[in-house]
PDB file of N, CA and C in Angstrom:
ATOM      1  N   UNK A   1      24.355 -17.051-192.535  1.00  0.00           N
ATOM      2  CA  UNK A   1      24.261 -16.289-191.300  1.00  0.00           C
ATOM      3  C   UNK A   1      24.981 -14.958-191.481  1.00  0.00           C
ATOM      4  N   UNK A   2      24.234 -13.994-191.003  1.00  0.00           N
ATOM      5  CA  UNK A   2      25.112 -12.442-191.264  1.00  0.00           C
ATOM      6  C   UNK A   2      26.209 -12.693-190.199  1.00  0.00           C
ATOM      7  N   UNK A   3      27.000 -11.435-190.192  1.00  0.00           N
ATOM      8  CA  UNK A   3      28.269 -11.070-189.580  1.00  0.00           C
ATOM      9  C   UNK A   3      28.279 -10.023-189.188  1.00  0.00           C
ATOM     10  N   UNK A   4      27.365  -9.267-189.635  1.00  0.00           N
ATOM     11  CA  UNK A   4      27.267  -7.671-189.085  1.00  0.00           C
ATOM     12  C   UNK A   4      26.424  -7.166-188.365  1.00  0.00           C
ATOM     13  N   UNK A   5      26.467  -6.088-187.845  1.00  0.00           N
ATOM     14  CA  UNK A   5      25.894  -5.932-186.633  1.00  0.00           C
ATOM     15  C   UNK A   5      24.278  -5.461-186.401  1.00  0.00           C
ATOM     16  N   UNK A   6      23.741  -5.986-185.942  1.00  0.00           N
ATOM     17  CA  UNK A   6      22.340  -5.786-186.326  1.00  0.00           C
ATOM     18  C   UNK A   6      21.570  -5.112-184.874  1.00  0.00           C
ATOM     19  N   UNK A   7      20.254  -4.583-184.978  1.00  0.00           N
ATOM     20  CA  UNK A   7      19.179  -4.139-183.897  1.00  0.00           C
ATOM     21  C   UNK A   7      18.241  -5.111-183.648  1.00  0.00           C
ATOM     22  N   UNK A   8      17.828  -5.326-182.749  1.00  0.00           N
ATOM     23  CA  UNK A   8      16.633  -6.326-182.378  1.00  0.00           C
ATOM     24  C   UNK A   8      15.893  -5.467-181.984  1.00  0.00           C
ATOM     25  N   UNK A   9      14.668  -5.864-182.062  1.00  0.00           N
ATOM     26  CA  UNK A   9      13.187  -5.250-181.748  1.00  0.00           C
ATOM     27  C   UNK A   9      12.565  -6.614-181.501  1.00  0.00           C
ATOM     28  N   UNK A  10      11.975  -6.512-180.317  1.00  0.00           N
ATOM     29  CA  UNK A  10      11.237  -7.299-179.814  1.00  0.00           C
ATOM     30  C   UNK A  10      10.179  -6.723-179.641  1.00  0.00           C
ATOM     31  N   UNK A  11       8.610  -6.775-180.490  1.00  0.00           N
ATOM     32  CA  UNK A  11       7.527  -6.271-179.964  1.00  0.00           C
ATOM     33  C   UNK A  11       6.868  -6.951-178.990  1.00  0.00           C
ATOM     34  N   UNK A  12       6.475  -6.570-177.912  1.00  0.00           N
ATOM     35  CA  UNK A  12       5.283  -7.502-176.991  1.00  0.00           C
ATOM     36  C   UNK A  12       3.716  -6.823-177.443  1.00  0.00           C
ATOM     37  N   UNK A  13       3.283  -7.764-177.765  1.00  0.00           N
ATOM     38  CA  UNK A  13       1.820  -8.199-178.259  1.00  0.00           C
ATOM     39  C   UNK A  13       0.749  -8.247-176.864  1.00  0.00           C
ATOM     40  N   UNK A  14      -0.320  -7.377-177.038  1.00  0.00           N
ATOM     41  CA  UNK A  14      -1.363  -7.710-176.088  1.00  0.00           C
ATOM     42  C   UNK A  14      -1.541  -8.842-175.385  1.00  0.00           C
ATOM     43  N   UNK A  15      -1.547  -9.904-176.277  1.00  0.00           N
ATOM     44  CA  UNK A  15      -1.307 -11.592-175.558  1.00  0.00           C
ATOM     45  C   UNK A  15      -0.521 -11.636-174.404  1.00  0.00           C
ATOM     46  N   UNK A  16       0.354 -10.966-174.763  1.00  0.00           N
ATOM     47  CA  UNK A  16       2.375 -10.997-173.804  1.00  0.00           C
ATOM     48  C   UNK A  16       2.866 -11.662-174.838  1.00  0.00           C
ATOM     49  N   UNK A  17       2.710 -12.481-176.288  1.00  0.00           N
ATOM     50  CA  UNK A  17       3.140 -12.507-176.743  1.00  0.00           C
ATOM     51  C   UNK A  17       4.528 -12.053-176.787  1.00  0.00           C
ATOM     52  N   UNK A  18       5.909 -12.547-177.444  1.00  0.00           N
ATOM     53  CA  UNK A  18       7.163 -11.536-178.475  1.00  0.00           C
ATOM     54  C   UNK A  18       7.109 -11.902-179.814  1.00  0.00           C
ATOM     55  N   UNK A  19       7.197 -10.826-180.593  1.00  0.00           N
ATOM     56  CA  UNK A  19       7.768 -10.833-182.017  1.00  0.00           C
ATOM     57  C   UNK A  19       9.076 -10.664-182.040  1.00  0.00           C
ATOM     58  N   UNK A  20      10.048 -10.898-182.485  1.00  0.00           N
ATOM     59  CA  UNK A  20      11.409 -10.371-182.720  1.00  0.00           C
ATOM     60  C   UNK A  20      11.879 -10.561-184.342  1.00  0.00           C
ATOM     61  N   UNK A  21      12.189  -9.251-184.275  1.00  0.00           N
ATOM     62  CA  UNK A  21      12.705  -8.775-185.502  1.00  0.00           C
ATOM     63  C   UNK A  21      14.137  -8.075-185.573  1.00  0.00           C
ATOM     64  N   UNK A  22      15.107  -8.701-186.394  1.00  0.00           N
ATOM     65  CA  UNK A  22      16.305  -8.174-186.521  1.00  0.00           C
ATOM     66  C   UNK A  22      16.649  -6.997-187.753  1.00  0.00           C
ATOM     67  N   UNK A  23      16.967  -5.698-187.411  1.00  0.00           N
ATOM     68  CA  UNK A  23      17.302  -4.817-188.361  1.00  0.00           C
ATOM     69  C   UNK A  23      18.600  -4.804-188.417  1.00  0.00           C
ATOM     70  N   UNK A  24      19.220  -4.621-190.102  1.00  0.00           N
ATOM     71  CA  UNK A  24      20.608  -4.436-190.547  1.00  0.00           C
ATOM     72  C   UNK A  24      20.907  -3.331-191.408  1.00  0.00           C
ATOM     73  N   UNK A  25      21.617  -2.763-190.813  1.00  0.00           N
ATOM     74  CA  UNK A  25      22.545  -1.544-191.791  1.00  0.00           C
ATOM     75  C   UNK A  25      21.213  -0.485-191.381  1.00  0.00           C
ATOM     76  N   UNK A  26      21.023  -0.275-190.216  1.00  0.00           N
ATOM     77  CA  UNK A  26      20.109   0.661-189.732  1.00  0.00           C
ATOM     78  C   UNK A  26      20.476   1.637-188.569  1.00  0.00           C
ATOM     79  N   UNK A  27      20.640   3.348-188.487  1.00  0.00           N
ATOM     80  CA  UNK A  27      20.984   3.542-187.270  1.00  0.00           C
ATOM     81  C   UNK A  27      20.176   3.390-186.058  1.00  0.00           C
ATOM     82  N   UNK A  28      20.322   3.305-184.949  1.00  0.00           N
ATOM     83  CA  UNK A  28      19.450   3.615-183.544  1.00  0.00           C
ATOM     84  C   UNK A  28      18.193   4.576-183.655  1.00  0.00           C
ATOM     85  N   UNK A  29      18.250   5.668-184.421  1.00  0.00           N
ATOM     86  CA  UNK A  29      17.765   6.665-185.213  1.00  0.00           C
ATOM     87  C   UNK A  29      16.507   6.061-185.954  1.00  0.00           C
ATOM     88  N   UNK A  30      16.454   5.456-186.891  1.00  0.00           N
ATOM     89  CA  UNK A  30      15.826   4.578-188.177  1.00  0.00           C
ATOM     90  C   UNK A  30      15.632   3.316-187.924  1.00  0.00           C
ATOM     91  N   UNK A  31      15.767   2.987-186.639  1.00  0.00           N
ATOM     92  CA  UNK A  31      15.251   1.867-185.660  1.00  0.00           C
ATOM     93  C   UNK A  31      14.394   2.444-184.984  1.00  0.00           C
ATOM     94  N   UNK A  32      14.298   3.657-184.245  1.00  0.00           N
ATOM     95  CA  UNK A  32      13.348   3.832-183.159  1.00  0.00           C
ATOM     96  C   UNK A  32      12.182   4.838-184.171  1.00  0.00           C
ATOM     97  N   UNK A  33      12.482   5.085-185.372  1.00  0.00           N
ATOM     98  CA  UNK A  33      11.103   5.845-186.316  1.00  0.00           C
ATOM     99  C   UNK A  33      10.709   4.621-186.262  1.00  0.00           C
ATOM    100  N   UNK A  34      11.086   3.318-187.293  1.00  0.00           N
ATOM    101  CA  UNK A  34      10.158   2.178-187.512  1.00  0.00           C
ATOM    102  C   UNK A  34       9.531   1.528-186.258  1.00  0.00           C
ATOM    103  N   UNK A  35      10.109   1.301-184.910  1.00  0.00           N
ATOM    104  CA  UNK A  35       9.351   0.917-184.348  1.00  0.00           C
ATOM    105  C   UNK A  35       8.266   1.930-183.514  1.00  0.00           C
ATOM    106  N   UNK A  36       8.637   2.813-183.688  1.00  0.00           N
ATOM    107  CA  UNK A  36       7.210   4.051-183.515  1.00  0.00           C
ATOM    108  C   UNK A  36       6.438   3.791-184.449  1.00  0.00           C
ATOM    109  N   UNK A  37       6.836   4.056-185.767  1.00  0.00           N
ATOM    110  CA  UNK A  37       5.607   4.013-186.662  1.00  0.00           C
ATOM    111  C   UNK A  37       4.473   2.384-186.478  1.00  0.00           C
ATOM    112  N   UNK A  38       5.472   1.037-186.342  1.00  0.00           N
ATOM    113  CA  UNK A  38       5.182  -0.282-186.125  1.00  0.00           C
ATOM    114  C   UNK A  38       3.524   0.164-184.978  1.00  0.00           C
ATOM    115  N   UNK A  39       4.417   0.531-183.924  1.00  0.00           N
ATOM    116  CA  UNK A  39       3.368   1.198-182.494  1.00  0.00           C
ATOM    117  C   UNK A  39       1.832   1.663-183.195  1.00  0.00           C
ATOM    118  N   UNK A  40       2.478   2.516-183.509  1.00  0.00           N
ATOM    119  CA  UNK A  40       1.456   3.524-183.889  1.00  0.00           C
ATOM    120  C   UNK A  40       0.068   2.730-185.249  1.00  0.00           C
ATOM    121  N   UNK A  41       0.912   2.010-186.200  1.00  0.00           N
ATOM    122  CA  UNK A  41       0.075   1.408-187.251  1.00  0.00           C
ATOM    123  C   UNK A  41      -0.681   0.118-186.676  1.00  0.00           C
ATOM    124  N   UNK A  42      -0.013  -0.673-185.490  1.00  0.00           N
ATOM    125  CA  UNK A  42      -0.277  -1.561-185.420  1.00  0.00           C
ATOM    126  C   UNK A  42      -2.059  -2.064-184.488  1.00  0.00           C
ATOM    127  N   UNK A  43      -2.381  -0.908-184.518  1.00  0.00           N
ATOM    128  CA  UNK A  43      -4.289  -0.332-184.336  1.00  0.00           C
ATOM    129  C   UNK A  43      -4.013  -1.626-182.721  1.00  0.00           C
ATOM    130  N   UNK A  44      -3.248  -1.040-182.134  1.00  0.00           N
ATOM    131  CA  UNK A  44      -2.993  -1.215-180.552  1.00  0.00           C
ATOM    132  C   UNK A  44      -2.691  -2.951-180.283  1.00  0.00           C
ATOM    133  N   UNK A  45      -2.132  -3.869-181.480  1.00  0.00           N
ATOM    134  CA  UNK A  45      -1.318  -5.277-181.279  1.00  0.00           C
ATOM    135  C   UNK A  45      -0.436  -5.162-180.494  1.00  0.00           C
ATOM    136  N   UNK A  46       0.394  -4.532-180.514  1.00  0.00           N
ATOM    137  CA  UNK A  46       1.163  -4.425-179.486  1.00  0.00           C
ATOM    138  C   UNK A  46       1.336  -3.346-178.781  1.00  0.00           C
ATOM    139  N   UNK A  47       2.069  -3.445-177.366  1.00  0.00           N
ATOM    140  CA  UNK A  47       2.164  -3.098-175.948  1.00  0.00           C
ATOM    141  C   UNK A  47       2.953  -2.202-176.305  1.00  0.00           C
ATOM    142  N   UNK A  48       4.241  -2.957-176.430  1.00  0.00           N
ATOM    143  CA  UNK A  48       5.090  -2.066-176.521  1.00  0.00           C
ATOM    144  C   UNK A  48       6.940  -2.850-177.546  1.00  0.00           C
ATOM    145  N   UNK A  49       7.629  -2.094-177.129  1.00  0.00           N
ATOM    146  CA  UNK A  49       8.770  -2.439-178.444  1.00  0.00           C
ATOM    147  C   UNK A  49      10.025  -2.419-177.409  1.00  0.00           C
ATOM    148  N   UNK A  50      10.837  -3.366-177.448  1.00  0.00           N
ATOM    149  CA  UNK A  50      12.187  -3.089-176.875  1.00  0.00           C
ATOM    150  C   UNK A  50      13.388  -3.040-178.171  1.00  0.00           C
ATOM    151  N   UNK A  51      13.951  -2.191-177.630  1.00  0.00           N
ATOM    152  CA  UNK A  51      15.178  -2.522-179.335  1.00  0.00           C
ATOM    153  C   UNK A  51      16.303  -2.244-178.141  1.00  0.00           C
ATOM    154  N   UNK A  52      17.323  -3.206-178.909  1.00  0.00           N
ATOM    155  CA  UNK A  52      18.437  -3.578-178.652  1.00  0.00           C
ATOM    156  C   UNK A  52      19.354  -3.723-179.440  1.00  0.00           C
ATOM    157  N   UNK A  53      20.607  -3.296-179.238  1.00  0.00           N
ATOM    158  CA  UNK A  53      21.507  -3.307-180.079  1.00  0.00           C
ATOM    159  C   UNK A  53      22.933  -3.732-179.520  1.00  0.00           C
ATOM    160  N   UNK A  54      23.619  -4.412-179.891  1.00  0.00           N
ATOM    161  CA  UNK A  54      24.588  -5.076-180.419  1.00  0.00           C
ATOM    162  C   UNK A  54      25.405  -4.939-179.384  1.00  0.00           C
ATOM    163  N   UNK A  55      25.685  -3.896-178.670  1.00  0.00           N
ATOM    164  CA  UNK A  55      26.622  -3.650-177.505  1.00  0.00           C
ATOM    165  C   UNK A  55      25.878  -3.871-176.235  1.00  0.00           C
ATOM    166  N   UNK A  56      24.444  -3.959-175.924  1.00  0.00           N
ATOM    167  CA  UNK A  56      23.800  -4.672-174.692  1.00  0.00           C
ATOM    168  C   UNK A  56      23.011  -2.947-174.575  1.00  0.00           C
ATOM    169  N   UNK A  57      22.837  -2.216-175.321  1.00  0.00           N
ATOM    170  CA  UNK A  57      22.090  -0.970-174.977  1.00  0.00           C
ATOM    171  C   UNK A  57      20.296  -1.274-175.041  1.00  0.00           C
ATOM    172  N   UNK A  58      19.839  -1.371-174.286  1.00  0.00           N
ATOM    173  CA  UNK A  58      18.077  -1.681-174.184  1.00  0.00           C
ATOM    174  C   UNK A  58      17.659  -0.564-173.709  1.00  0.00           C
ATOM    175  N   UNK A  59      16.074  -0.214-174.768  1.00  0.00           N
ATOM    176  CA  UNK A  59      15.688   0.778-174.935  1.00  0.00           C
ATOM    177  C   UNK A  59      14.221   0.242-175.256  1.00  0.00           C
ATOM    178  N   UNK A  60      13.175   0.729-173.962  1.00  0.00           N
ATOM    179  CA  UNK A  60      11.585   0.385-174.555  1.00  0.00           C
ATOM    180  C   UNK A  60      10.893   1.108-175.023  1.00  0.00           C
ATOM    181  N   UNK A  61       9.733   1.246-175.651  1.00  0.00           N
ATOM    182  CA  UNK A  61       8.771   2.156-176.549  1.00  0.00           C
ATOM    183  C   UNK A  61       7.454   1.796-176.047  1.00  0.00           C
ATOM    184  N   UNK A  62       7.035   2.631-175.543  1.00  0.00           N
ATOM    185  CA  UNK A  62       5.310   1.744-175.210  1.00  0.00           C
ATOM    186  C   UNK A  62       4.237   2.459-176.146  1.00  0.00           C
ATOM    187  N   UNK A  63       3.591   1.901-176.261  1.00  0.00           N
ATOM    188  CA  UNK A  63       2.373   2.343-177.269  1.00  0.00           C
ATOM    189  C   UNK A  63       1.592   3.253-176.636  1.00  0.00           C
ATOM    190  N   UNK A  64       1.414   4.433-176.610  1.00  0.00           N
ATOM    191  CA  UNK A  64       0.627   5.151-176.380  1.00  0.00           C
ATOM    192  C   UNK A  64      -0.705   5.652-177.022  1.00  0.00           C
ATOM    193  N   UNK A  65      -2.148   5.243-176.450  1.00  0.00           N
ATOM    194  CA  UNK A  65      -3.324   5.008-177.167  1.00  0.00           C
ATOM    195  C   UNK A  65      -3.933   6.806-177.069  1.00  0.00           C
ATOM    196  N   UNK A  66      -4.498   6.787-177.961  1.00  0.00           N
ATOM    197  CA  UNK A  66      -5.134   8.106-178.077  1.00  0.00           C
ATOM    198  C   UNK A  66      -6.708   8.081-177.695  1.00  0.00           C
TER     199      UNK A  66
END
């Protein structure tokens, strides 16, 4: 089990689905490119992205379709 402090990303999936994914040794910064890029590649799977980090800071991303 790690010890250090990590980001969560929770994608919600068209379904309503969640994915959750934990990032380590990543800033807030290089968390919110990957889950943009995630958005953007993911040819509209998911809704949208919440990332969270370690001190209770929540932050959503919604997919914006072109």
């Amino acid at each position: 089990m790690r010890t250090e402090q990590s980001i969560t990303l929770n994608f919600v999936r068209m379904d309503g689905k969640r994915e959750e994914t934990k990032l380590y040794q990543h800033t807030l910064a290089q968390t919110r490119l990957a889950a943009e890029s995630t958005l953007r590649k993911g040819n509209g799977r998911y809704t949208e992205v919440d990332i969270r980090t370690g001190d209770g800071h929540v932050e959503t991303l919604h997919h914006h379709r072109m």
